[in-house]
N, C-alpha and C. Protein backbone atom coordinates (compact mmCIF):
# COMPACT_ATOMS: atom_id res chain seq x y z
N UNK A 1 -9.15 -16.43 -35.93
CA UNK A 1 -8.61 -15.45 -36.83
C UNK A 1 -9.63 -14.33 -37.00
N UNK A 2 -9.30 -13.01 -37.37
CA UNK A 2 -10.27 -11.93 -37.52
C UNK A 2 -10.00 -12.17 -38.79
N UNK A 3 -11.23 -11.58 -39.42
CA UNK A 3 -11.74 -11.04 -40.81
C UNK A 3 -11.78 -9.13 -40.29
N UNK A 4 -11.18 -8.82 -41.56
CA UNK A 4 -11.36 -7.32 -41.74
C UNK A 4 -12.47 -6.68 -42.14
N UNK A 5 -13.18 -5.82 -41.65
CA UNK A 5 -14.27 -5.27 -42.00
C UNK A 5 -13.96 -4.26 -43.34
N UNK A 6 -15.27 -3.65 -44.27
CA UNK A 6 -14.82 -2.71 -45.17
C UNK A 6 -13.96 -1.26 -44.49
N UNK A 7 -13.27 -1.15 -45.31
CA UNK A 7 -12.65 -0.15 -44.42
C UNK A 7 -13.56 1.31 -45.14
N UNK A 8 -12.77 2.85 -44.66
CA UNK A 8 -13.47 3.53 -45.41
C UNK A 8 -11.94 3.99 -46.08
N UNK A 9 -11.69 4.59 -47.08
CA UNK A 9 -10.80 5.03 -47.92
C UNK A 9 -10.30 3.81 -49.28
N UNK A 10 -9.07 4.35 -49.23
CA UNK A 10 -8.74 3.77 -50.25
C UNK A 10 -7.95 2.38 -49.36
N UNK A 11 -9.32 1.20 -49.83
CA UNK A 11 -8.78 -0.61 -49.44
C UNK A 11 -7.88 -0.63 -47.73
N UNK A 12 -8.36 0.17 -47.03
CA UNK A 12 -8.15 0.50 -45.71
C UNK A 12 -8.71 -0.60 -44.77
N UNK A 13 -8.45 -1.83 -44.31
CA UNK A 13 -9.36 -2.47 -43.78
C UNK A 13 -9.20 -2.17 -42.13
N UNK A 14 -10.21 -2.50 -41.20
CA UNK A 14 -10.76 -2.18 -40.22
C UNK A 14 -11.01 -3.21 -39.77
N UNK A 15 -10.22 -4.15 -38.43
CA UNK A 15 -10.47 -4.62 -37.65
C UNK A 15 -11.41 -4.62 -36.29
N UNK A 16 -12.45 -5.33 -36.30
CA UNK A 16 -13.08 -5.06 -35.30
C UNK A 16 -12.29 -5.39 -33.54
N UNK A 17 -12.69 -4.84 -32.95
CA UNK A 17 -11.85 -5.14 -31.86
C UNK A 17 -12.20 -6.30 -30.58
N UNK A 18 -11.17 -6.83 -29.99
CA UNK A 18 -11.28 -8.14 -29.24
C UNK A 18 -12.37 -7.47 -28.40
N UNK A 19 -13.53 -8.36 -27.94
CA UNK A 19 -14.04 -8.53 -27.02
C UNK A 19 -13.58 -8.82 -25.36
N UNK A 20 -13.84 -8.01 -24.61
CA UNK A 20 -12.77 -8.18 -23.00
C UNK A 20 -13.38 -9.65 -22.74
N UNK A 21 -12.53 -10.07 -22.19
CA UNK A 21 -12.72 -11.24 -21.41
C UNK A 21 -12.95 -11.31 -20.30
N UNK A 22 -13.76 -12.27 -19.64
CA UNK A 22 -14.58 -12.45 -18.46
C UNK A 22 -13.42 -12.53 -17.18
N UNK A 23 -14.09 -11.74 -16.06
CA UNK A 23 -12.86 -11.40 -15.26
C UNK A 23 -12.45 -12.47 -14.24
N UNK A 24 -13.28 -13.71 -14.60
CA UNK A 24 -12.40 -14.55 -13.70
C UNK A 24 -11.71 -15.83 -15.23
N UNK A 25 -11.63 -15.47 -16.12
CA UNK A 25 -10.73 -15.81 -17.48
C UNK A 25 -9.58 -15.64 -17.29
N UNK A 26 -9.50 -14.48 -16.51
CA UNK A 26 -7.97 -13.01 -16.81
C UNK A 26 -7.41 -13.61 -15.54
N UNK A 27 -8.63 -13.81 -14.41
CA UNK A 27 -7.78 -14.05 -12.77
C UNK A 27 -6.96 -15.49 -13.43
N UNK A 28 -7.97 -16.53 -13.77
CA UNK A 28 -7.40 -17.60 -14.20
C UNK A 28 -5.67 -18.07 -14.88
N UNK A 29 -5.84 -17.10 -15.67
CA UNK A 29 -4.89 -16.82 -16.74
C UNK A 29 -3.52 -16.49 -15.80
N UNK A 30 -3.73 -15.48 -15.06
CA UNK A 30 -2.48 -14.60 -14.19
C UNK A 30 -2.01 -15.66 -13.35
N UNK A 31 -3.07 -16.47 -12.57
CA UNK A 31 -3.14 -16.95 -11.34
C UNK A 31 -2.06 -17.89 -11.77
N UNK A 32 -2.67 -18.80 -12.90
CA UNK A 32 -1.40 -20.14 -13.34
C UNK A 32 -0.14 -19.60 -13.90
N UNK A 33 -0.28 -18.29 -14.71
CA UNK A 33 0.98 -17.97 -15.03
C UNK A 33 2.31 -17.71 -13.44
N UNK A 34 1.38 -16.84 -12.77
CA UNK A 34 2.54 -17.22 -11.82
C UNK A 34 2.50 -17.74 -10.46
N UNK A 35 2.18 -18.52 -10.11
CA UNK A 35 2.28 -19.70 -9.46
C UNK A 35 3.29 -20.77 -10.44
N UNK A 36 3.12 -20.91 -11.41
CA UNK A 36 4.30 -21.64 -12.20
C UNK A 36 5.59 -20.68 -11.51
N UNK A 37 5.49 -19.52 -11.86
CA UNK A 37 7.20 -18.73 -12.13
C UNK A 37 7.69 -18.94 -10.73
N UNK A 38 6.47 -18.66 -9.99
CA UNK A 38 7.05 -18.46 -8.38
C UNK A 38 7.30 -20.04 -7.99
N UNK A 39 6.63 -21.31 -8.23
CA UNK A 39 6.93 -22.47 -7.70
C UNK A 39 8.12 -22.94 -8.46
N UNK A 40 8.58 -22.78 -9.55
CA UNK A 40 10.09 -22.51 -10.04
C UNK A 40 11.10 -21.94 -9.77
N UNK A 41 10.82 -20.69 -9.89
CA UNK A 41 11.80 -20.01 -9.26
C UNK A 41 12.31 -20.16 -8.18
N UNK A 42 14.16 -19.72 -8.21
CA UNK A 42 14.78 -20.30 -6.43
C UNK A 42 15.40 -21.49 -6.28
N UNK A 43 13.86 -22.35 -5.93
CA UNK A 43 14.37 -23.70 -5.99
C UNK A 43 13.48 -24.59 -6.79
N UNK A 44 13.96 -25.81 -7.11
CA UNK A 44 13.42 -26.57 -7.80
C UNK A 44 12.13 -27.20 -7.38
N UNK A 45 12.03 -27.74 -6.58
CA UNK A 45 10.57 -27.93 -6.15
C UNK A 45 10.49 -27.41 -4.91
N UNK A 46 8.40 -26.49 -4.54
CA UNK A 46 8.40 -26.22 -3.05
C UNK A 46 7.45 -27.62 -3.00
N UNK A 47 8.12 -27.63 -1.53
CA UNK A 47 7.50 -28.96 -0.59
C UNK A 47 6.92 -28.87 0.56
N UNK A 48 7.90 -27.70 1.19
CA UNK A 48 7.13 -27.42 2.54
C UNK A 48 6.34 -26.67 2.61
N UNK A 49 5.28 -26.65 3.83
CA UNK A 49 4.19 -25.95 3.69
C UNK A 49 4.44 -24.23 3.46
N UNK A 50 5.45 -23.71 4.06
CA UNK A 50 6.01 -22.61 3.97
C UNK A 50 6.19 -21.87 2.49
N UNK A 51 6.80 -23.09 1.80
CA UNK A 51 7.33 -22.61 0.44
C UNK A 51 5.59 -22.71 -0.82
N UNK A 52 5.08 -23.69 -0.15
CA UNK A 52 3.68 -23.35 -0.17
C UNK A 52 2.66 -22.69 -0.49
N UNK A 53 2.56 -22.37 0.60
CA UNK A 53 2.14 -20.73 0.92
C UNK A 53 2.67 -19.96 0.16
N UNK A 54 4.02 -19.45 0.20
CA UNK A 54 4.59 -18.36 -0.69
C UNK A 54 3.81 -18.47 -1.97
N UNK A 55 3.78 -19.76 -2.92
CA UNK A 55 3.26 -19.76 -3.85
C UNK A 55 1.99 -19.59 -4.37
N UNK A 56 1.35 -20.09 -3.44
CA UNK A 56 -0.32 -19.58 -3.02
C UNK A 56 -0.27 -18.00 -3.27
N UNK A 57 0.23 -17.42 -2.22
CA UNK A 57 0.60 -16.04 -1.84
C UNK A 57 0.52 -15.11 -3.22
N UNK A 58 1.95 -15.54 -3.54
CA UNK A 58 2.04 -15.03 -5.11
C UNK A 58 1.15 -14.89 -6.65
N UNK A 59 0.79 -16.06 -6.45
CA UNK A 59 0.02 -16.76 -7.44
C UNK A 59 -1.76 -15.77 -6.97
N UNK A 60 -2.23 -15.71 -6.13
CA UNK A 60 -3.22 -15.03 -6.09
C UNK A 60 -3.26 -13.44 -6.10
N UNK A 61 -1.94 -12.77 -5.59
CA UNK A 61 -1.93 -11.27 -5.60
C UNK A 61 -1.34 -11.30 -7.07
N UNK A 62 -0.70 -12.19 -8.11
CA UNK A 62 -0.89 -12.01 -9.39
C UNK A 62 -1.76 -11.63 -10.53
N UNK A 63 -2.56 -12.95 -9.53
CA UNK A 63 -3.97 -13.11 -10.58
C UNK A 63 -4.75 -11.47 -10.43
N UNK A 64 -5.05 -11.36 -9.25
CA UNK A 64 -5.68 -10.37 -8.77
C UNK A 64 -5.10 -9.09 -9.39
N UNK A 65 -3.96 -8.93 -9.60
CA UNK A 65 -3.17 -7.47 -10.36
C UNK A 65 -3.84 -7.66 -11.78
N UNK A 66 -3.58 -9.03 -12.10
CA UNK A 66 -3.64 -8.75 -13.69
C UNK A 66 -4.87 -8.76 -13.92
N UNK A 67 -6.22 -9.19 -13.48
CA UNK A 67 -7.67 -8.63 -13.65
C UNK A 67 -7.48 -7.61 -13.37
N UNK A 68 -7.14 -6.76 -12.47
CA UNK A 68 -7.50 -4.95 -11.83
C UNK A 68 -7.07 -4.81 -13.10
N UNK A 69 -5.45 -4.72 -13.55
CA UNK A 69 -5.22 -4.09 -14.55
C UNK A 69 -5.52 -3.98 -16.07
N UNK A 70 -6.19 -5.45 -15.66
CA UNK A 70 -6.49 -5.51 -17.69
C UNK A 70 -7.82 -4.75 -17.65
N UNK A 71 -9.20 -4.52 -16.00
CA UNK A 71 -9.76 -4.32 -16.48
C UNK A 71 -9.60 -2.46 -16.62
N UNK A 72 -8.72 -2.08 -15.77
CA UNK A 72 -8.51 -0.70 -16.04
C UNK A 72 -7.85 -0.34 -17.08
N UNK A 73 -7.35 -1.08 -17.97
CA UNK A 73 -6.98 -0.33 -19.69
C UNK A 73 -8.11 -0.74 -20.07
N UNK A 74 -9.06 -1.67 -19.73
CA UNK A 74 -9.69 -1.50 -20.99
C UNK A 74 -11.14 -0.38 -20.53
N UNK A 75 -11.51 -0.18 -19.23
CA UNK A 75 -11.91 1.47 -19.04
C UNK A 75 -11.35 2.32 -19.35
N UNK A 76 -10.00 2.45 -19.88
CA UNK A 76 -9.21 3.90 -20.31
C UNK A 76 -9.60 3.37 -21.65
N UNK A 77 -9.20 2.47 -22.50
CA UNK A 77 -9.41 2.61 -23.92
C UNK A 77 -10.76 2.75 -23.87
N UNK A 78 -12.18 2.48 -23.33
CA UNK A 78 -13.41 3.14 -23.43
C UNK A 78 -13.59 4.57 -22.67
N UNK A 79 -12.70 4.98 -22.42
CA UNK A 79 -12.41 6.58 -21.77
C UNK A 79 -13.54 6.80 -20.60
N UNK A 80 -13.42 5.59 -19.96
CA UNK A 80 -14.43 5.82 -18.46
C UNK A 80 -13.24 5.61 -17.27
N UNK A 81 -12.69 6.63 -17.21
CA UNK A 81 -11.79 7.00 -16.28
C UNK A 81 -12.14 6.69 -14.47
N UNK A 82 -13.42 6.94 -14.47
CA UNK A 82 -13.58 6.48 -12.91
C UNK A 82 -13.50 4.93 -12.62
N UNK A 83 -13.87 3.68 -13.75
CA UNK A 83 -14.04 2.99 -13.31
C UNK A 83 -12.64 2.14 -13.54
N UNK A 84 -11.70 2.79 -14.47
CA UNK A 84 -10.20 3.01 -14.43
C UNK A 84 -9.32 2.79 -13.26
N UNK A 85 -10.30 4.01 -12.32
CA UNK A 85 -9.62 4.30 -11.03
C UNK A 85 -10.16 3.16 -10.10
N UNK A 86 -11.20 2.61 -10.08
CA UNK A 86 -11.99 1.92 -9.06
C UNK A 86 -11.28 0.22 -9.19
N UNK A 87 -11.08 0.01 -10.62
CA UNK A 87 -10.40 -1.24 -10.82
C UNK A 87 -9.14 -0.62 -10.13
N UNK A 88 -7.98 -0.24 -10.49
CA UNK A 88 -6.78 -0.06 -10.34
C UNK A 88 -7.28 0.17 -8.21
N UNK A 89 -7.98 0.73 -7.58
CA UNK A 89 -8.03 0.50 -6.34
C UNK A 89 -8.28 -0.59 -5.39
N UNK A 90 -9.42 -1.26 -6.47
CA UNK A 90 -9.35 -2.69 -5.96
C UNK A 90 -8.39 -3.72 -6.17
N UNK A 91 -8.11 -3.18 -7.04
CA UNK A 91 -7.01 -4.24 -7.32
C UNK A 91 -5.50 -4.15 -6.35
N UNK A 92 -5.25 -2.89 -6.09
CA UNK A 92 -4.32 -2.75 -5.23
C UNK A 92 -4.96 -3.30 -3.43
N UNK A 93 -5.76 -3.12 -3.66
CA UNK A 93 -6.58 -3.30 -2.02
C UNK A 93 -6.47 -4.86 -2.15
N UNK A 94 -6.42 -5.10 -2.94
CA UNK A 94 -6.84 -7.11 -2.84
C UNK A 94 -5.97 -7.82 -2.62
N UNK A 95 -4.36 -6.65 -3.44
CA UNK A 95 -3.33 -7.44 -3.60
C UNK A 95 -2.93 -7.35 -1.78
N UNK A 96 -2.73 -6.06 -1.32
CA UNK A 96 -2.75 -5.67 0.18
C UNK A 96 -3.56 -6.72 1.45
N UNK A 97 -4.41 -7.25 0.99
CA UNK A 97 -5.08 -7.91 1.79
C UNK A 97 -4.68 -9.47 1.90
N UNK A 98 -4.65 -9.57 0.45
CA UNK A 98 -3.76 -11.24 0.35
C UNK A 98 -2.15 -11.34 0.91
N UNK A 99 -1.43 -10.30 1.09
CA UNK A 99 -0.29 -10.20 1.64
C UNK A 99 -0.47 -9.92 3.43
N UNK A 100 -1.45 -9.69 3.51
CA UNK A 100 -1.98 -9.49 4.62
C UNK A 100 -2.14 -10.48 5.75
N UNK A 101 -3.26 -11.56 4.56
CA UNK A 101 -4.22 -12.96 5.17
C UNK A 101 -2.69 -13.77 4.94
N UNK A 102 -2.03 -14.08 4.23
CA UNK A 102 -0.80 -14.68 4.02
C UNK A 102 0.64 -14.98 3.99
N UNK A 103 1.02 -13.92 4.27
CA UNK A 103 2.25 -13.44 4.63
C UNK A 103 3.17 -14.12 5.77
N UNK A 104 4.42 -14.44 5.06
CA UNK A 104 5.46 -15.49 5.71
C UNK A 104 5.32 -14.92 7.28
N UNK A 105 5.08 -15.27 8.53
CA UNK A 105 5.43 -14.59 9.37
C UNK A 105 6.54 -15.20 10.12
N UNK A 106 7.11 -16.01 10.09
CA UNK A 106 8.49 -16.47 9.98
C UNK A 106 9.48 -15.38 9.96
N UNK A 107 9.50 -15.29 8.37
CA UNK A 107 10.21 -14.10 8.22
C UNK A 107 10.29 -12.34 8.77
N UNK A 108 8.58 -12.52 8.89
CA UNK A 108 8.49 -10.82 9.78
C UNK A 108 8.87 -10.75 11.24
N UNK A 109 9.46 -12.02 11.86
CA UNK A 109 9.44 -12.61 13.19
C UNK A 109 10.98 -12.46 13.09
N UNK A 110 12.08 -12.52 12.05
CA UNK A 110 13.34 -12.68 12.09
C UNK A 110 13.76 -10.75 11.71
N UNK A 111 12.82 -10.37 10.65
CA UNK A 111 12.91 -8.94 10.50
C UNK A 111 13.30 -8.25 11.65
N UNK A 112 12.19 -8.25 12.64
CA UNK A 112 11.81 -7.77 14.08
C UNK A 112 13.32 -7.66 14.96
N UNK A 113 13.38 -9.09 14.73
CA UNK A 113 14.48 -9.77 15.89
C UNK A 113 15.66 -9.27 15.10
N UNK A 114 16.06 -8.48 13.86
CA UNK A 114 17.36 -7.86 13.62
C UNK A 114 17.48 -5.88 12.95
N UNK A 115 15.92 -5.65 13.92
CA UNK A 115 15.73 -4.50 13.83
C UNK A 115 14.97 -4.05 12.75
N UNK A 116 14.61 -4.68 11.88
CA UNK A 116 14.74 -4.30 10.09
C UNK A 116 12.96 -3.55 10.22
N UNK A 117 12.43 -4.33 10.93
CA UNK A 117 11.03 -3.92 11.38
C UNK A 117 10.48 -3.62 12.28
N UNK A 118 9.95 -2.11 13.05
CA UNK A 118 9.06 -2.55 14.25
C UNK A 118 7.82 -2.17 14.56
């Protein structure tokens, strides 16, 4: 629970503000949140290595968004805009790379074979 600090005016109190949390807290946090949604979602249980993977897949370009992004608001609410930009780039680069290293190729193999990709 917070305690309110003195405020200044009239009985105005003043919350001090949360401390950021450590950035593999936040990966943590994202990572289980969805890996749950994604190993739910669809179907009821994944089993095969395929369905797997997807969840792996998901579950880490999650985690990875939601550190970039929590830590780039909280460089905008300290108004350091470059490092704003540098989270929000890595974070997109990481998510790019894990879709990269992981990615169904099954499916980019059936894309191909009905034109959708070449």
């Amino acid at each position: 629970m917070r305690y309110p600090l003195r405020g200044y005016g009239y009985g105005q109190a003043v919350f001090p503000p949360y401390p950021p949390l450590p950035l593999s807290s936040e990966f943590t946090r994202a990572f289980v949140a969805t890996a749950c949604l994604s190993a739910f979602q669809g179907e009821p249980r994944a089993t095969s290595p395929a369905q797997l993977r997807r969840v792996l897949r998901q579950a880490l370009q999650g985690g990875t968004a939601f550190a970039a992004g929590s830590r780039a608001a909280t460089a905008v609410r300290q108004g350091d805009y470059s490092s704003a930009l540098v989270a929000t780039v890595v974070g997109a680069g990481g998510v790019l790379l894990i879709e990269q290293l992981l990615r169904d190729t099954t499916r980019l193999d059936k894309e191909k074979r009905h034109g959708q990709e070449e």
